[in-house]
Protein backbone atom coordinates (compact mmCIF):
# COMPACT_ATOMS: atom_id res chain seq x y z
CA UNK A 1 0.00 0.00 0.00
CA UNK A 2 1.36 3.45 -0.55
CA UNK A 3 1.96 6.26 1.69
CA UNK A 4 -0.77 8.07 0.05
CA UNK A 5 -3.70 5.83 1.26
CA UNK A 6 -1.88 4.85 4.92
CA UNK A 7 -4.36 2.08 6.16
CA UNK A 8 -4.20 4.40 9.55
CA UNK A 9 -6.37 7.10 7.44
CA UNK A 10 -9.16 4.05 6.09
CA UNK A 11 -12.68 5.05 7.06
CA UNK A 12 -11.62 8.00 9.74
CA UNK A 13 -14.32 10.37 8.87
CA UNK A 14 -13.75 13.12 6.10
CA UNK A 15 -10.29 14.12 5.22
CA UNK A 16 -8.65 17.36 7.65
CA UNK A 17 -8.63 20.13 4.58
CA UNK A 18 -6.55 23.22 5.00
CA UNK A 19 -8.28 26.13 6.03
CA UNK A 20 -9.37 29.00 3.31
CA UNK A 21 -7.43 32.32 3.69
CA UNK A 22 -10.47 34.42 3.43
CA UNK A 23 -12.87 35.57 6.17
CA UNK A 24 -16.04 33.29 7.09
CA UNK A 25 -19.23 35.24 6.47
CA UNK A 26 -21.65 36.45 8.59
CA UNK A 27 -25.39 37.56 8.19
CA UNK A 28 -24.12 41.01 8.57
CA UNK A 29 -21.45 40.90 5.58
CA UNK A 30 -22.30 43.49 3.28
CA UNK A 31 -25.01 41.62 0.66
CA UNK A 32 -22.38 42.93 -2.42
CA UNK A 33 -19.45 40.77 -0.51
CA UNK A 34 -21.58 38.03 0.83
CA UNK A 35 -20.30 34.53 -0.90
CA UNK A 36 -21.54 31.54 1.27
CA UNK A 37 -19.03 28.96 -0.28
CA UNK A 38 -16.60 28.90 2.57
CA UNK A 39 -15.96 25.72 3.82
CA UNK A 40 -16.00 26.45 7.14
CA UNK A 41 -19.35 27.71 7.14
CA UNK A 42 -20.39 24.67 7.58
CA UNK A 43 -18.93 23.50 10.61
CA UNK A 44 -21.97 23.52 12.82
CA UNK A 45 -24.90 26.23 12.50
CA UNK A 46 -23.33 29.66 11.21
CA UNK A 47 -24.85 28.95 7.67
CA UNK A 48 -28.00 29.01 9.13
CA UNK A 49 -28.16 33.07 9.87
CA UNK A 50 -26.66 33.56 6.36
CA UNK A 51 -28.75 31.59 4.30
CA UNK A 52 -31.72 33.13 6.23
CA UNK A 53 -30.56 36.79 5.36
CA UNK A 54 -30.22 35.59 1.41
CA UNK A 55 -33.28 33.88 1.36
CA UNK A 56 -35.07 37.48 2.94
CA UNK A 57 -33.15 39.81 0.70
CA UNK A 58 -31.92 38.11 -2.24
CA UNK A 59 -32.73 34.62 -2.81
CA UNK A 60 -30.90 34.82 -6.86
CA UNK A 61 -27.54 36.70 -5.24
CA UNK A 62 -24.58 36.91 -7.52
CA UNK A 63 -21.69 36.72 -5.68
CA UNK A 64 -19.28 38.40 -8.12
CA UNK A 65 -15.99 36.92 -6.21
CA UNK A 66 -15.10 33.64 -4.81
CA UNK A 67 -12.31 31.01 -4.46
CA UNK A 68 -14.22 29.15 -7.58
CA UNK A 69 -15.07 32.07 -9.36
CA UNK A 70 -18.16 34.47 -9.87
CA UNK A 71 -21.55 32.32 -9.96
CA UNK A 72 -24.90 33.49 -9.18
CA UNK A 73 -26.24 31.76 -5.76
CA UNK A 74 -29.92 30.39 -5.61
CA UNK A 75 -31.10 30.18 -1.80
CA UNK A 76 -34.36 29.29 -2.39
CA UNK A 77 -36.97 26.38 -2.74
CA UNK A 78 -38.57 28.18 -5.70
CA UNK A 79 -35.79 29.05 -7.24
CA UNK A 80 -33.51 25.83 -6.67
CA UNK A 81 -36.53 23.76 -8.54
CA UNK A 82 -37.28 25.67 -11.05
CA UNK A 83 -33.71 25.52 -12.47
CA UNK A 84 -33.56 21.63 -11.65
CA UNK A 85 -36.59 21.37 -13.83
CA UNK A 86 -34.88 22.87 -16.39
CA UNK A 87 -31.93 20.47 -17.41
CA UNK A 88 -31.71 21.92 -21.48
CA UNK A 89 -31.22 25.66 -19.84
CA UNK A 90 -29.20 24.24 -17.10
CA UNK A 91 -26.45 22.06 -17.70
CA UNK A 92 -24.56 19.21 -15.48
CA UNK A 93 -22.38 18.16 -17.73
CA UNK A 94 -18.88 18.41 -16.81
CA UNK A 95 -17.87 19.91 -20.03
CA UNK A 96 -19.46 22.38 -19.09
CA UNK A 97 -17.71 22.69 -15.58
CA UNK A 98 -19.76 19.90 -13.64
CA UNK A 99 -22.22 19.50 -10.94
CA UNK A 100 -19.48 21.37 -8.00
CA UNK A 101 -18.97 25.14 -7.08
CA UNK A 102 -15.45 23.51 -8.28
CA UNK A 103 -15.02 23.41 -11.86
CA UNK A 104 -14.15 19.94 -12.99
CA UNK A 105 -12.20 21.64 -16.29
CA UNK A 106 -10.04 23.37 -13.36
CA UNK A 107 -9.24 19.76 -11.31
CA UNK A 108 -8.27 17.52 -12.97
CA UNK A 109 -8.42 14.92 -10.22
CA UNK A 110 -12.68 15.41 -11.00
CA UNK A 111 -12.46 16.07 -14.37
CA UNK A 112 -13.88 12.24 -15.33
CA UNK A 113 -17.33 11.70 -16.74
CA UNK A 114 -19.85 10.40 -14.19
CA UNK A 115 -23.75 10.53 -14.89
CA UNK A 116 -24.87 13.28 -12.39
CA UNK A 117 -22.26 15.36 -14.44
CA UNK A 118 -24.21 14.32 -18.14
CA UNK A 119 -26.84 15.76 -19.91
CA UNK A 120 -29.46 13.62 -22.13
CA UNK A 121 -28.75 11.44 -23.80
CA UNK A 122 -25.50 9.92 -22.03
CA UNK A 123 -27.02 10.81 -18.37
CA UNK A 124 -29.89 8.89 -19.47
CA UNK A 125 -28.43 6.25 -21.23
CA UNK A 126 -25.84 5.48 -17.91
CA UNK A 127 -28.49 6.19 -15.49
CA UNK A 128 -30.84 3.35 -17.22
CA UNK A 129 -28.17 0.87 -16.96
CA UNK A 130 -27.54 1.35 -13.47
CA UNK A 131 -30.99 1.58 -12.42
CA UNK A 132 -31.43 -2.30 -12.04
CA UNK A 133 -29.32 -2.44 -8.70
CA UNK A 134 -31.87 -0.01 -7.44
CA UNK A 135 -35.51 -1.02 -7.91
CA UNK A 136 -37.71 -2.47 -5.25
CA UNK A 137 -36.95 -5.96 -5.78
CA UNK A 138 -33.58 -5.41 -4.94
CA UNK A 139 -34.34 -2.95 -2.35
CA UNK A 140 -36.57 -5.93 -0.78
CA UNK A 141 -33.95 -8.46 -1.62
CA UNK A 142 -30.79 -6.51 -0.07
CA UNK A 143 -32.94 -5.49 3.30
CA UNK A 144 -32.84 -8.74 5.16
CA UNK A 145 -28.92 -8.47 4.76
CA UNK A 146 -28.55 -4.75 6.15
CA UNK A 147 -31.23 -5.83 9.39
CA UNK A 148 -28.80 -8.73 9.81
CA UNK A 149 -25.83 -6.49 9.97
CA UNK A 150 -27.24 -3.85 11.51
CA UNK A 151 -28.57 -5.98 14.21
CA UNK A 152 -25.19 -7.44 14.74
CA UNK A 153 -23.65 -4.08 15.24
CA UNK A 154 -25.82 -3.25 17.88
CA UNK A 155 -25.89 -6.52 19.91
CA UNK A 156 -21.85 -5.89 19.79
CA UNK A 157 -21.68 -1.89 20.55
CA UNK A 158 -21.17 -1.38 24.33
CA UNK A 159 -23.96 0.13 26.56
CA UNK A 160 -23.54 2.57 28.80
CA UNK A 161 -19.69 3.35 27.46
CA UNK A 162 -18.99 5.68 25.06
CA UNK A 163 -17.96 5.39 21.70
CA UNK A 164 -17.86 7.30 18.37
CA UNK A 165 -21.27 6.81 16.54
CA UNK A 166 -20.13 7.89 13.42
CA UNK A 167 -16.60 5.10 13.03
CA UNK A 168 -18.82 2.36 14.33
CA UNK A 169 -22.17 2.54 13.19
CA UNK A 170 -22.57 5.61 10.35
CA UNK A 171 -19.19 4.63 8.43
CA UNK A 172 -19.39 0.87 9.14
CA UNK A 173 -22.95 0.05 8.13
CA UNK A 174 -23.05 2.59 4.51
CA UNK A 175 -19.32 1.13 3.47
CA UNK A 176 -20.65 -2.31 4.64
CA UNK A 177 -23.59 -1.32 1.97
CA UNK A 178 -21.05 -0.49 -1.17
CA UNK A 179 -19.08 -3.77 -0.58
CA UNK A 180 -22.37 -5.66 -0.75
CA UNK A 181 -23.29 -3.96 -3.47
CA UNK A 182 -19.79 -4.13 -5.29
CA UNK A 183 -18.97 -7.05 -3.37
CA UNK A 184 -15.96 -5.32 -3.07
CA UNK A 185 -12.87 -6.84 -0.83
CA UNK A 186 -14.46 -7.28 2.55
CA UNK A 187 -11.19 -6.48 4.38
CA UNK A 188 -10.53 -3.39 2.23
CA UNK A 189 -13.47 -1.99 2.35
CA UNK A 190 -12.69 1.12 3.97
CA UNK A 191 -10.77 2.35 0.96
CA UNK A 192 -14.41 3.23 -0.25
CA UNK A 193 -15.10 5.83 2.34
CA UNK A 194 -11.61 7.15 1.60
CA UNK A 195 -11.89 7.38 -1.48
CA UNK A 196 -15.08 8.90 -1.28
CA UNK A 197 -13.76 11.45 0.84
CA UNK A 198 -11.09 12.69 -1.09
CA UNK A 199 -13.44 12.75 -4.09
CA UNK A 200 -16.14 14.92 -2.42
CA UNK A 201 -13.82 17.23 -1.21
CA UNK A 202 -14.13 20.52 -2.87
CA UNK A 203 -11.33 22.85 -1.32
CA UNK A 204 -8.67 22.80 -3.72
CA UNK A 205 -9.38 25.41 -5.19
CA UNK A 206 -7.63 27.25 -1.92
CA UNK A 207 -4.64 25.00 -2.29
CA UNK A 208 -2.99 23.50 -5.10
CA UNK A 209 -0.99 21.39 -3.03
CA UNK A 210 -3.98 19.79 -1.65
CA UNK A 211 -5.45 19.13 -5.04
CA UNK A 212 -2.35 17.81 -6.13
CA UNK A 213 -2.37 15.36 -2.90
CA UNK A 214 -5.65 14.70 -3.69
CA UNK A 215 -5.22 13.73 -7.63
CA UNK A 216 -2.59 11.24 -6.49
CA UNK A 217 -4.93 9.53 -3.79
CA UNK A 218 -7.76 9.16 -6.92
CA UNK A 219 -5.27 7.84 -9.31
CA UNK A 220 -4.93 4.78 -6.89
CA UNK A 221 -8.37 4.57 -7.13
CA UNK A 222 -8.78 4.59 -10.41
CA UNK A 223 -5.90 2.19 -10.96
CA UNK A 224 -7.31 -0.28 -8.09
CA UNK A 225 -11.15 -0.10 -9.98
CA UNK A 226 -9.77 -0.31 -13.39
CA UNK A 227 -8.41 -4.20 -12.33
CA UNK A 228 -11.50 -4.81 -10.56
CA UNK A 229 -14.02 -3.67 -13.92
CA UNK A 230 -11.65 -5.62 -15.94
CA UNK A 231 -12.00 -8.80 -13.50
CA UNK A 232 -15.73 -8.21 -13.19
CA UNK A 233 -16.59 -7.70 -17.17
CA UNK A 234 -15.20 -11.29 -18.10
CA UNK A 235 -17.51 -12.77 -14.89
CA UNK A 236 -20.80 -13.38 -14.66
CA UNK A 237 -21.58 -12.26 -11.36
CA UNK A 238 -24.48 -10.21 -10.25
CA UNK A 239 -23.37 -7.29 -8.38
CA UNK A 240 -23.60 -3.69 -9.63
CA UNK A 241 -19.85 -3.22 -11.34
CA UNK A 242 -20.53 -6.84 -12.79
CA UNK A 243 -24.09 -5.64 -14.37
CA UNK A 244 -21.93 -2.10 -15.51
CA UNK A 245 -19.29 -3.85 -16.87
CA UNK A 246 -21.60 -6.36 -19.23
CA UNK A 247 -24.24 -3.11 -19.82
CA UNK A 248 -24.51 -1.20 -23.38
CA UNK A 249 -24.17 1.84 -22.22
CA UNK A 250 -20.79 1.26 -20.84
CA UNK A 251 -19.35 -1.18 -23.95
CA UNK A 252 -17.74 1.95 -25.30
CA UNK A 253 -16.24 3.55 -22.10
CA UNK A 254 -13.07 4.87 -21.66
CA UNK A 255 -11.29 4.24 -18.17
CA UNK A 256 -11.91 7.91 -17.16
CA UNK A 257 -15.63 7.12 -17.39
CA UNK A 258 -15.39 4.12 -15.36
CA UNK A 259 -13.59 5.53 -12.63
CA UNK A 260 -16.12 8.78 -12.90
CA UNK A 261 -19.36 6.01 -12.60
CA UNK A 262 -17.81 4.17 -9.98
CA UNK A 263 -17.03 7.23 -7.84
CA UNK A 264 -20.36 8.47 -8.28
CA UNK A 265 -22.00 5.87 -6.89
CA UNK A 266 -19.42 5.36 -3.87
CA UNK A 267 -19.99 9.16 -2.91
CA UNK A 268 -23.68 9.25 -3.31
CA UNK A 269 -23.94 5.88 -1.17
CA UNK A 270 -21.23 7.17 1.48
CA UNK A 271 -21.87 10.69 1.87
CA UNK A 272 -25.62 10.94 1.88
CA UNK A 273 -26.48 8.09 4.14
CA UNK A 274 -23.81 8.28 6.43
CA UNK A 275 -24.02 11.77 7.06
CA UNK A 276 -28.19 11.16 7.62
CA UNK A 277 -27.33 8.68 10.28
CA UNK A 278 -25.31 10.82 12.11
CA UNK A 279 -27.48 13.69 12.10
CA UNK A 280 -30.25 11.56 13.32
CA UNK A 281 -28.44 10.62 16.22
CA UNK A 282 -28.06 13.98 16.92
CA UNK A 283 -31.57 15.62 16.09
CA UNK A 284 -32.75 12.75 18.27
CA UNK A 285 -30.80 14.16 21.12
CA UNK A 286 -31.92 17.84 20.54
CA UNK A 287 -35.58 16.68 20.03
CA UNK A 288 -36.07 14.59 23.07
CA UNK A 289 -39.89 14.68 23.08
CA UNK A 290 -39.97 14.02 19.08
CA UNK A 291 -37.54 11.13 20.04
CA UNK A 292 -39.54 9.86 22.93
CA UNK A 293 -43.01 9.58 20.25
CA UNK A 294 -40.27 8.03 17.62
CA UNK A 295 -39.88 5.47 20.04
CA UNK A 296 -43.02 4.95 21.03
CA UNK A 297 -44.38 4.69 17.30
CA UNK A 298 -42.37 2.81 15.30
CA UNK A 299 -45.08 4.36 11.88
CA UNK A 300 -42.87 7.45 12.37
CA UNK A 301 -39.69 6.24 11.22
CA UNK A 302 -40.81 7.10 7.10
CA UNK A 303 -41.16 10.78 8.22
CA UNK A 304 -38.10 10.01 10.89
CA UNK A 305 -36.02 9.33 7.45
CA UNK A 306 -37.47 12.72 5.39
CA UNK A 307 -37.22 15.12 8.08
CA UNK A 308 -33.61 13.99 9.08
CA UNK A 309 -32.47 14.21 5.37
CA UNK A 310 -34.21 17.80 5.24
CA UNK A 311 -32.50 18.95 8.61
CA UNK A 312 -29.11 17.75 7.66
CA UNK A 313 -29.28 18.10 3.66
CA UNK A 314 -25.72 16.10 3.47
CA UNK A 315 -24.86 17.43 0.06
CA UNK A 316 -25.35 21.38 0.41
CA UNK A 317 -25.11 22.41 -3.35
CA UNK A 318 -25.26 21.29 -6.82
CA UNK A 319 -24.30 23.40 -9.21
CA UNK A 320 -25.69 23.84 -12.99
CA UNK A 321 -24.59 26.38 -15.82
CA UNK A 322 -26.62 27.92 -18.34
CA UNK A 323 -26.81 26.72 -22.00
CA UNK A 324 -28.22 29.80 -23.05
CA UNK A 325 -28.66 33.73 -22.32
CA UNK A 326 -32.32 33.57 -19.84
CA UNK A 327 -34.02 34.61 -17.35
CA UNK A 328 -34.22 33.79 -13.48
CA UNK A 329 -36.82 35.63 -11.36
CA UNK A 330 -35.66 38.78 -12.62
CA UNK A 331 -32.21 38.22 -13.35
CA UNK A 332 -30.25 38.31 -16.66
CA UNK A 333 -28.21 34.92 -16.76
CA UNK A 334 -26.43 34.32 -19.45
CA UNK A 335 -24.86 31.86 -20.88
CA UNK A 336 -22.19 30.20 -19.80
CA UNK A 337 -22.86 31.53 -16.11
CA UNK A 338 -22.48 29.30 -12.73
CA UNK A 339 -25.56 28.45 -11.32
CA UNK A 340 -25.07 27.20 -7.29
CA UNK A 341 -27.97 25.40 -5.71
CA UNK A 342 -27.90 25.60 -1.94
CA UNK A 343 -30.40 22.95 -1.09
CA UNK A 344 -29.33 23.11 2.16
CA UNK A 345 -30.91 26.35 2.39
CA UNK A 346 -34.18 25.29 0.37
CA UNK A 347 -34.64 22.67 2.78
CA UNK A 348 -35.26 24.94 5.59
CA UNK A 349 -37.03 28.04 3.44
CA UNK A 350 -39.64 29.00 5.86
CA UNK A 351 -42.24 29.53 3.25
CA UNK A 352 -42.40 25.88 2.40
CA UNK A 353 -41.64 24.22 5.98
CA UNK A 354 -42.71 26.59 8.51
CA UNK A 355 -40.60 26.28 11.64
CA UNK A 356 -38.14 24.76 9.59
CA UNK A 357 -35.35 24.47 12.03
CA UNK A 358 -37.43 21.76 13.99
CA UNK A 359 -37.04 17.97 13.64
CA UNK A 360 -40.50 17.46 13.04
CA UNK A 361 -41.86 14.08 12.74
CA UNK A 362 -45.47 15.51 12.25
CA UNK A 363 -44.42 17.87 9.33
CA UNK A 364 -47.24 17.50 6.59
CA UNK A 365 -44.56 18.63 4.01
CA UNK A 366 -41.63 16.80 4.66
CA UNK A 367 -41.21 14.26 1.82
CA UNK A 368 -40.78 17.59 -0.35
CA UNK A 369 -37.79 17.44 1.08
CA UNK A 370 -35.09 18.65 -1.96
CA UNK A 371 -31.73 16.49 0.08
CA UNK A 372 -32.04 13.83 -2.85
CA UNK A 373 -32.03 16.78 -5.57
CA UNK A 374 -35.04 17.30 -8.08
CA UNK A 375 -35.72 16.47 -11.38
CA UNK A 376 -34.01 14.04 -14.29
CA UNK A 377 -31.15 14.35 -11.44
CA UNK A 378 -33.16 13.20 -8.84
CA UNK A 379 -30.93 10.60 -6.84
CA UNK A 380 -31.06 7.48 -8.28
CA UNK A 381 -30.25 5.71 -4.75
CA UNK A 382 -32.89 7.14 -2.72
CA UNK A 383 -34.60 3.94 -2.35
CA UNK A 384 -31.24 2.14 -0.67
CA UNK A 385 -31.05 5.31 1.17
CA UNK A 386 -34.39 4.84 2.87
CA UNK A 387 -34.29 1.57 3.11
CA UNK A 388 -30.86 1.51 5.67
CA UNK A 389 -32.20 4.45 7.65
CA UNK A 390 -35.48 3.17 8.07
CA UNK A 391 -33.67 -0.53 9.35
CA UNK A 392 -31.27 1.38 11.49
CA UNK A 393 -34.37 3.36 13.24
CA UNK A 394 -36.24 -0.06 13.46
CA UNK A 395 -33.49 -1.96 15.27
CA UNK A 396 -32.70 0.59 17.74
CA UNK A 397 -36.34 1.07 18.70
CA UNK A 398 -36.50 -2.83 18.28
CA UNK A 399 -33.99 -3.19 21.14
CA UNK A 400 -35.36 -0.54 23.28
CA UNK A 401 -31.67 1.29 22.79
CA UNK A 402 -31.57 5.02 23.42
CA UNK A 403 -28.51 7.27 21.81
CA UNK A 404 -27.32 9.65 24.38
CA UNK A 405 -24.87 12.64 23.15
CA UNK A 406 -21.63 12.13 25.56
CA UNK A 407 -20.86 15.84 24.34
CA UNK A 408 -20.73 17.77 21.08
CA UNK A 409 -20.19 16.34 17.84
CA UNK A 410 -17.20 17.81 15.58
CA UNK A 411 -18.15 19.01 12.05
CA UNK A 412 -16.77 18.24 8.34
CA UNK A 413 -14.96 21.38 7.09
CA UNK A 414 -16.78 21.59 3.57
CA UNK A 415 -19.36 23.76 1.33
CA UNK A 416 -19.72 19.81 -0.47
CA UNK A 417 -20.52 17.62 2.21
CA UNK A 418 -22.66 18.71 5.50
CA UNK A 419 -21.84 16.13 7.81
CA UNK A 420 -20.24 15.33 11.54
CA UNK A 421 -16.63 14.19 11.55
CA UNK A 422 -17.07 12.67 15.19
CA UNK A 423 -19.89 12.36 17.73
CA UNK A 424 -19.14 10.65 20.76
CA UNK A 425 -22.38 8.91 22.42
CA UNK A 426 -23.55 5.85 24.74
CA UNK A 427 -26.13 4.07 24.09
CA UNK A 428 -28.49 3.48 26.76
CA UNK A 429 -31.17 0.72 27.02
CA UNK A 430 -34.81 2.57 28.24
């Protein structure tokens, strides 16, 4: 193994990014200066205040300078649909800088196709042939195998001694989930949450040394993946890089494509749920009496899984860019210009959830929830997603297990990936 993916690092939470050089803003920043792209905005609740003042005074904002360059900054529901319903105006497609505040022409380390980062037809052609791994047959079929293992995680967590629930049970049960899927290397599985890691992160754009780090920890990847498609295409095995490998829509792919698919798919099934189990161990522990009915009412657990993704929106942005010269609720785009979707801050826009700040398991609302994206773009994984939150709820409640906050949880430092690095809890038996 080389020094650049140290065994030590495997499955430790997201990567430690240098911080940016530039100030963190503030809901009183001047509205002509205010750019809410820093990183370390997101380290806890300070986007909160900011997002609120853009929604209230200028939900299209152009921020005219930022560490990735000017882009116009949608902070509302409205506004973030309406251009995700619009994918011939509004571009993914990385050759047209991508789905990232980052432009993938700019890193090359991102620069590889992946399907969130097509438009029609390739997005739809790629999409199709993944789709399979992710219908509700499968769903059905792959559940009895993530109660099992989920099960026997908790029977062999400690109670009443603390531990960190994001290493054992949010990392270890979604990268558990990809090697099933992949049936990747059981012992190596960690690599995939590395991996993912490095590939979500977003912040070298403040340092090329770090993106440079960074393109030589993907090239591993890509080099390990590239033997493992080439192993899987000649097989005739059923998991998901087996059914790529043998699918049309891939018989023509270059390894840059591969690599770009498989990431995809590793970050989408990493980041989203993992980050959505560990802010429902915490909203559980700010929301005692919403816990107490959760626990009481095992029915809740569909809105449990909505209103935790809508709270903790683990991807804060996607980003588009216009095809064309138009028109967004007043405002001249034109084309060629960056389009930044905070859905982080749609998903608390008081004028679709009222009180929006609230775990609310009662929220009429909440499956409009925009954490899995809208439109053609719409996450294809959602299902899975659902399906290991909703098992993880059941079991705990199943066991009569309570998760206690021993103190408060450390943040990921990144405008790409909302999540908690650590949260150290007990788990208590009630």
């Amino acid at each position: 193994m080389s020094s650049e993916t140290d065994a030590s690092q495997f499955g430790k939470g997201f990567v430690e990014t240098p911080h940016a050089a530039y100030p963190v803003p503030t809901a009183d920043t001047p509205l002509a200066e205010l750019d809410p792209s820093h990183p370390e905005l997101f380290a806890g609740d300070r986007w909160k205040p900011v997002f609120a003042r853009l929604r209230e005074e200028a939900p299209v904002h152009h921020v005219a300078d930022s560490a990735y360059g000017p882009y116009w900054c949608l902070s509302s529901y409205e506004a973030i649909v309406d251009v995700s319903s619009r994918p011939d105006t509004f571009s993914s497609s990385y050759k047209n800088g991508g789905f990232t505040i980052q432009d993938m022409a700019n890193d090359p380390a991102s620069a590889v196709p992946m399907f969130i980062a097509m438009d029609a037809p390739e997005h739809t052609a790629q999409r199709k042939s993944v789709a399979p791994a992710f219908a509700p047959s499968e769903i059905k079929r792959l559940e009895k195998f993530v109660r099992q293992r989920t099960g026997e995680l908790f029977d062999r967590l400690p109670v009443e001694e603390e531990f960190d629930w994001v290493d054992r049970v949010s990392i270890e049960l979604t990268t558990g989930m990809l090697a099933i899927l992949f049936d990747f290397p059981w012992e190596e599985r960690r690599k995939l949450t590395f991996w993912s890691d490095w590939m979500a992160d977003t912040r070298g754009a403040v340092d090329p040394a770090w993106r440079e780090k960074r393109g030589r920890i993907l090239f591993e990847a890509a080099a390990f993946f590239s033997k493992l498609w080439a192993e899987r295409k000649a097989s005739g095995a059923a998991d998901l890089i087996s059914m790529m490998a043998r699918s049309e829509a891939f018989a023509e792919t270059d390894q840059r494509s591969i690599l770009g698919a498989l990431m995809l798919l590793i970050v989408g099934g990493n980041d989203t749920t993992r980050n959505a189990m560990s802010g429902a161990a915490l909203f559980m522990n700010q929301f005692p009496e919403m816990r107490e009915e959760l626990e009481g009412n095992i029915e809740l657990v569909p809105a449990a899984f909505s209103e935790t993704h809508r709270m903790q929106s683990p991807l804060p942005h996607m980003r588009r860019t216009a095809t064309e010269d138009t028109e967004l609720f007043g405002h001249d785009i034109k084309a060629g210009d960056k389009i930044v979707m905070w859905h982080i801050s749609g998903n608390h826009d008081e004028s679709v959830f009222p009180d929006a700040d609230r775990w609310d398991l009662h929220r009429e609302n909440t499956r409009r929830q925009i954490a899995f994206g809208h439109g053609v773009h719409r996450c294809i994984g959602q299902r899975l997603a659902e399906m290991q939150m909703s098992v993880l709820l059941e079991e705990l409640i199943t066991r009569r297990l309570r998760v206690v906050a021993a103190g408060e949880p450390s943040y990921i430092v990144s405008n790409f990936v909302h999540g908690i690095r650590k949260f150290g809890v007990t788990l208590e038996r009630y």
